[in-house]
Protein backbone atom coordinates (compact mmCIF):
# COMPACT_ATOMS: atom_id res chain seq x y z
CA UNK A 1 19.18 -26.13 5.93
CA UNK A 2 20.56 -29.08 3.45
CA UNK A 3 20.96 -28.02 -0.43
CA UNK A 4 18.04 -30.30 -1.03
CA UNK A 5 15.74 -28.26 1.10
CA UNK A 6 17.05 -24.70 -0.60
CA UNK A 7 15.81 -26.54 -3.70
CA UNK A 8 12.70 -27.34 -3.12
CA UNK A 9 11.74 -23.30 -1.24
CA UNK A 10 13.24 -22.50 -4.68
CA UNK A 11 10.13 -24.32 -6.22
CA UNK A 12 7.93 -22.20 -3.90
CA UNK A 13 9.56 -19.08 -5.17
CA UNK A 14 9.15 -20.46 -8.38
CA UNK A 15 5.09 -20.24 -8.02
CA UNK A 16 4.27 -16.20 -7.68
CA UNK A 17 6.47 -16.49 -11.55
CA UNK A 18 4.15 -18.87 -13.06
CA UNK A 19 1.34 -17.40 -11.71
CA UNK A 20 2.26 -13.75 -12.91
CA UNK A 21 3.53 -15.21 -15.94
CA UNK A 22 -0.06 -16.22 -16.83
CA UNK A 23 -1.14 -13.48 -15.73
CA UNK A 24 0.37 -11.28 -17.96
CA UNK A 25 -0.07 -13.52 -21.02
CA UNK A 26 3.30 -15.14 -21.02
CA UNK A 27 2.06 -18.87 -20.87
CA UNK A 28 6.09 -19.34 -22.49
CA UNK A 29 7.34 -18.00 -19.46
CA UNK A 30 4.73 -19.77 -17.07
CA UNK A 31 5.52 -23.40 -19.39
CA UNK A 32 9.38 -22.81 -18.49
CA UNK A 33 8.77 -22.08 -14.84
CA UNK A 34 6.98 -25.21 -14.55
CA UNK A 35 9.12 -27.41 -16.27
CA UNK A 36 12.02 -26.06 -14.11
CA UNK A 37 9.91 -26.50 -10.97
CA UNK A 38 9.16 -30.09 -12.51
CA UNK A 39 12.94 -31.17 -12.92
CA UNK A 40 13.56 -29.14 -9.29
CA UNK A 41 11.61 -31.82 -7.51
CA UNK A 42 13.34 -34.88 -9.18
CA UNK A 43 16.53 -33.09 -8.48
CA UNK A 44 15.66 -32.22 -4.88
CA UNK A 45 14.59 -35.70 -4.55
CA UNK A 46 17.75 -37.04 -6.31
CA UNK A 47 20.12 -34.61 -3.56
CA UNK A 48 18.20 -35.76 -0.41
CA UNK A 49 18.67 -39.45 -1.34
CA UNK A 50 22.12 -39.61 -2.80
CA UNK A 51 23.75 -37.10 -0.49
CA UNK A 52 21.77 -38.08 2.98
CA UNK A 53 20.20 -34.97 3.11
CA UNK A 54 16.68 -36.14 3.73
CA UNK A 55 15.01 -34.33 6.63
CA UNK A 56 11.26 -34.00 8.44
CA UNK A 57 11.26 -29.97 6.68
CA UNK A 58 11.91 -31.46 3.64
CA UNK A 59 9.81 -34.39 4.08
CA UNK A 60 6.83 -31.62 4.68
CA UNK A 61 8.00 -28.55 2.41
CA UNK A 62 8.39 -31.04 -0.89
CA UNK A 63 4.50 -32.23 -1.14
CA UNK A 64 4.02 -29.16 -0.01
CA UNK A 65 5.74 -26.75 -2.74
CA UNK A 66 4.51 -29.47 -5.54
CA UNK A 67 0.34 -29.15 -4.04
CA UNK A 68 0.84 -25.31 -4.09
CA UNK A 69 2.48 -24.82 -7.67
CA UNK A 70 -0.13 -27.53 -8.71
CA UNK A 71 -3.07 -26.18 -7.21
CA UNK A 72 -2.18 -22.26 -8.43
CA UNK A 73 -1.98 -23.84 -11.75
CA UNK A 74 -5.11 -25.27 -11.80
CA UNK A 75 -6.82 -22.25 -10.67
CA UNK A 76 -5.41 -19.94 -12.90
CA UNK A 77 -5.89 -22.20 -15.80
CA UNK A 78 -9.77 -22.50 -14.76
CA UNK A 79 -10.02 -19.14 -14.45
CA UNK A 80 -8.67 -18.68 -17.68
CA UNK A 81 -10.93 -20.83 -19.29
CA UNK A 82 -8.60 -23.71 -20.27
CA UNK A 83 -9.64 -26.35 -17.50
CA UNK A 84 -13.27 -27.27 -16.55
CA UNK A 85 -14.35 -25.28 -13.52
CA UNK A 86 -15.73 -28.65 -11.71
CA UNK A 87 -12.60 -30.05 -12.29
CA UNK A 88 -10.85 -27.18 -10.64
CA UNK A 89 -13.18 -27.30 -7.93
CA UNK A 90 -13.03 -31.00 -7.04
CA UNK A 91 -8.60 -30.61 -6.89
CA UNK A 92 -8.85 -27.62 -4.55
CA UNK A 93 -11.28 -28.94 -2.42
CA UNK A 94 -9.71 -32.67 -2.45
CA UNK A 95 -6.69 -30.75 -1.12
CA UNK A 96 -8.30 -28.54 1.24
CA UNK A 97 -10.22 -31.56 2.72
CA UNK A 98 -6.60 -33.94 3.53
CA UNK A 99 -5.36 -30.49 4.89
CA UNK A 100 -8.32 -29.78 7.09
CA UNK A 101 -8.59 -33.57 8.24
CA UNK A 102 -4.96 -34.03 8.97
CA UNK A 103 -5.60 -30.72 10.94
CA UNK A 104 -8.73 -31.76 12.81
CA UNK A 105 -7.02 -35.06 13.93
CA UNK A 106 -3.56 -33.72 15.32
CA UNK A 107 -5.93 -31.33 16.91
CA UNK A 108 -8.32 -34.10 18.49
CA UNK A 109 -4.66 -35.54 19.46
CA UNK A 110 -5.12 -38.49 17.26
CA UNK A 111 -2.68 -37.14 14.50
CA UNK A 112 -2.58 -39.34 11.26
CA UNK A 113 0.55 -40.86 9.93
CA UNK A 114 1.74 -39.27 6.40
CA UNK A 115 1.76 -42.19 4.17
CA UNK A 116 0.89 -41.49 0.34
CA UNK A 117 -1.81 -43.80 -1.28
CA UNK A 118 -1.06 -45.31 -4.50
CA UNK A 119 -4.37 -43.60 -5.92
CA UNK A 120 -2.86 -40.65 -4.78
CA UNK A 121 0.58 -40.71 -6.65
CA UNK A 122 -1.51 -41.27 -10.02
CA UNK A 123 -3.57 -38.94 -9.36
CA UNK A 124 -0.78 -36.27 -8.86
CA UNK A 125 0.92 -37.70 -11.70
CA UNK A 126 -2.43 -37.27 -13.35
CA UNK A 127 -2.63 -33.35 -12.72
CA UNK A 128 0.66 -32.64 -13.41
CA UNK A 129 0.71 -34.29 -16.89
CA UNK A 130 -2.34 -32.50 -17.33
CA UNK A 131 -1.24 -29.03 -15.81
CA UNK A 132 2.11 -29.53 -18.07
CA UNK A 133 0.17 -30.43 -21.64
CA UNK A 134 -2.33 -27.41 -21.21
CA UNK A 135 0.88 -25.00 -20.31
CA UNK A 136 2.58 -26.98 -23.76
CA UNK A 137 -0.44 -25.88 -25.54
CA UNK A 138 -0.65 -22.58 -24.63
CA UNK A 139 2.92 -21.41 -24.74
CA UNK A 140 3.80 -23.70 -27.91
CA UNK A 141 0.50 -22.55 -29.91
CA UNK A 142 -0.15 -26.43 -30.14
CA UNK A 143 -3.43 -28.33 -29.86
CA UNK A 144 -3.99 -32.24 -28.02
CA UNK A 145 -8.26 -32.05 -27.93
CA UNK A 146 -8.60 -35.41 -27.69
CA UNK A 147 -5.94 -36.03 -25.26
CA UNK A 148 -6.52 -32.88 -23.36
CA UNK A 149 -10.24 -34.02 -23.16
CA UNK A 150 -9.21 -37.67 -21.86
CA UNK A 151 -6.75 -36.17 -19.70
CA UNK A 152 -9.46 -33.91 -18.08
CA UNK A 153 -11.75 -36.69 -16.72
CA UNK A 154 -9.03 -39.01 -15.62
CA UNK A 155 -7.92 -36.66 -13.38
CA UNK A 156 -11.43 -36.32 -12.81
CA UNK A 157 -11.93 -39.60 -11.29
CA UNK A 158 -8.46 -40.30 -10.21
CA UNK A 159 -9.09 -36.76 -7.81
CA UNK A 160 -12.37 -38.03 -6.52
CA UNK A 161 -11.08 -41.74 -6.41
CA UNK A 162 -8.06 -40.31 -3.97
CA UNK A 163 -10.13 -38.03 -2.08
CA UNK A 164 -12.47 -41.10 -1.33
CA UNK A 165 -9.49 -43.30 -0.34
CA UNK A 166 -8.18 -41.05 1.89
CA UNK A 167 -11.67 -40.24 3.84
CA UNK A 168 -12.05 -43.82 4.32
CA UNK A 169 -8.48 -44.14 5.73
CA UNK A 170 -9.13 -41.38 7.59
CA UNK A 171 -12.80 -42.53 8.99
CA UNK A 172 -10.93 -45.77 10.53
CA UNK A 173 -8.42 -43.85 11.36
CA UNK A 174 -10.44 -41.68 13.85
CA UNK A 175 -12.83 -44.19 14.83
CA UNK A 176 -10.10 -46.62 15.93
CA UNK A 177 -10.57 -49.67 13.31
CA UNK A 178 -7.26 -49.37 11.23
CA UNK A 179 -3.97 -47.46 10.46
CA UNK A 180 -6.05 -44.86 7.99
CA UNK A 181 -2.24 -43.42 7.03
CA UNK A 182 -2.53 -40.56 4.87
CA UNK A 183 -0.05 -38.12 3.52
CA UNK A 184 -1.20 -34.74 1.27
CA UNK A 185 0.66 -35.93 -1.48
C-alpha cells in the first residue's frame, strides 16, 4: 500500500461526503469535498510519478475513484434538478457500457487492453469542469447560464462521441481486426 494509493481510497471516502453533503443542502460542503477530491488526484498522480510509487491497484483504483465521485455527482445533481436528465442518463450509461464490455471480453477470454482515448480525456475533463461550475454555483450563490448551458451539450456530445469511440475499438477488438484498447477513463 504506497502513500499514493492511500490517497486516492481517500478520494473514495471522500464520495459518501459530497453526496450527503448535497443531500442535506450543504452544496458549500459538497463544492469543498470536490475540490479536495480534485487536487487529491493531481496529487496522487504527482506521488506515484515523482516517488515511484505507481502500481496496477493504483493504476485501477484512480479512474476508478474519479468515475465514481463523477458519476454520484452527476446523479445527484440530475436528481436535483440542476443537470438535464438525458444528460445524466447518457454519462451513467456511457460508463456502465465500457464497464460491462471490458467485463464481457475478459470473460469471453479476450480481455481488452486499458488504454484511454483522447475523446475520452476531454470528455472527462468535460464533466468535471461541468460537475465543478454547477457545485460553484450552487454553494457560491453564483450564476454562468450561458456557460452552464454550453457546458451541458459539450459534454453532451463529447459523452456520446467517447462512448462511440470506444464501441468501435471495442467491435475490432472482439472481432479480431485491430488493437480496440480501451481504458474506463
Amino acid at each position: 500500500m504506497t502513500l499514493a494509493n492511500m490517497i486516492t481510497i481517500m478520494r473514495f471516502l471522500l464520495v459518501p461526503m459530497v453526496i450527503y453533503a448535497l443531500l442535506a443542502g450543504r452544496t458549500d460542503w459538497a463544492f469543498a469535498g470536490f475540490v479536495i477530491a480534485g487536487i487529491s488526484d493531481g496529487v496522487d498522480g504527482f506521488v506515484a510519478r515523482q516517488f515511484n510509487q505507481r502500481s496496477e491497484l493504483g493504476a485501477y483504483l484512480d479512474p476508478m475513484a474519479d468515475k465514481l465521485l463523477l458519476v454520484s455527482v452527476f446523479v445527484m445533481l440530475g436528481l436535483m434538478g440542476e443537470l438535464p436528465l438525458w444528460l445524466v442518463i447518457a454519462v451513467v450509461s456511457r460508463d456502465a457500457l465500457i464497464v460491462c464490455a471490458v467485463i464481457l471480453s475478459t470473460v469471453m477470454a479476450n480481455p481488452v487492453a486499458m488504454k484511454p482515448l483522447l475523446v475520452s480525456k476531454v470528455n472527462t475533463a468535460a464533466q468535471i469542469v461541468l460537475a465543478g461550475l454547477v457545485l460553484a454555483e450552487l454553494a457560491l450563490q453564483m450564476q454562468y447560464g450561458p456557460v452552464r448551458v454550453g457546458l451541458i451539450f459539450l459534454t453532451g456530445i463529447l459523452t456520446v462521441g467517447s462512448a462511440a469511440a470506444y464501441l468501435v475499438n471495442w467491435l475490432r477488438h472482439m472481432s479480431g481486426n485491430g488493437e480496440g484498447k480501451t481504458r474506463n477513463r
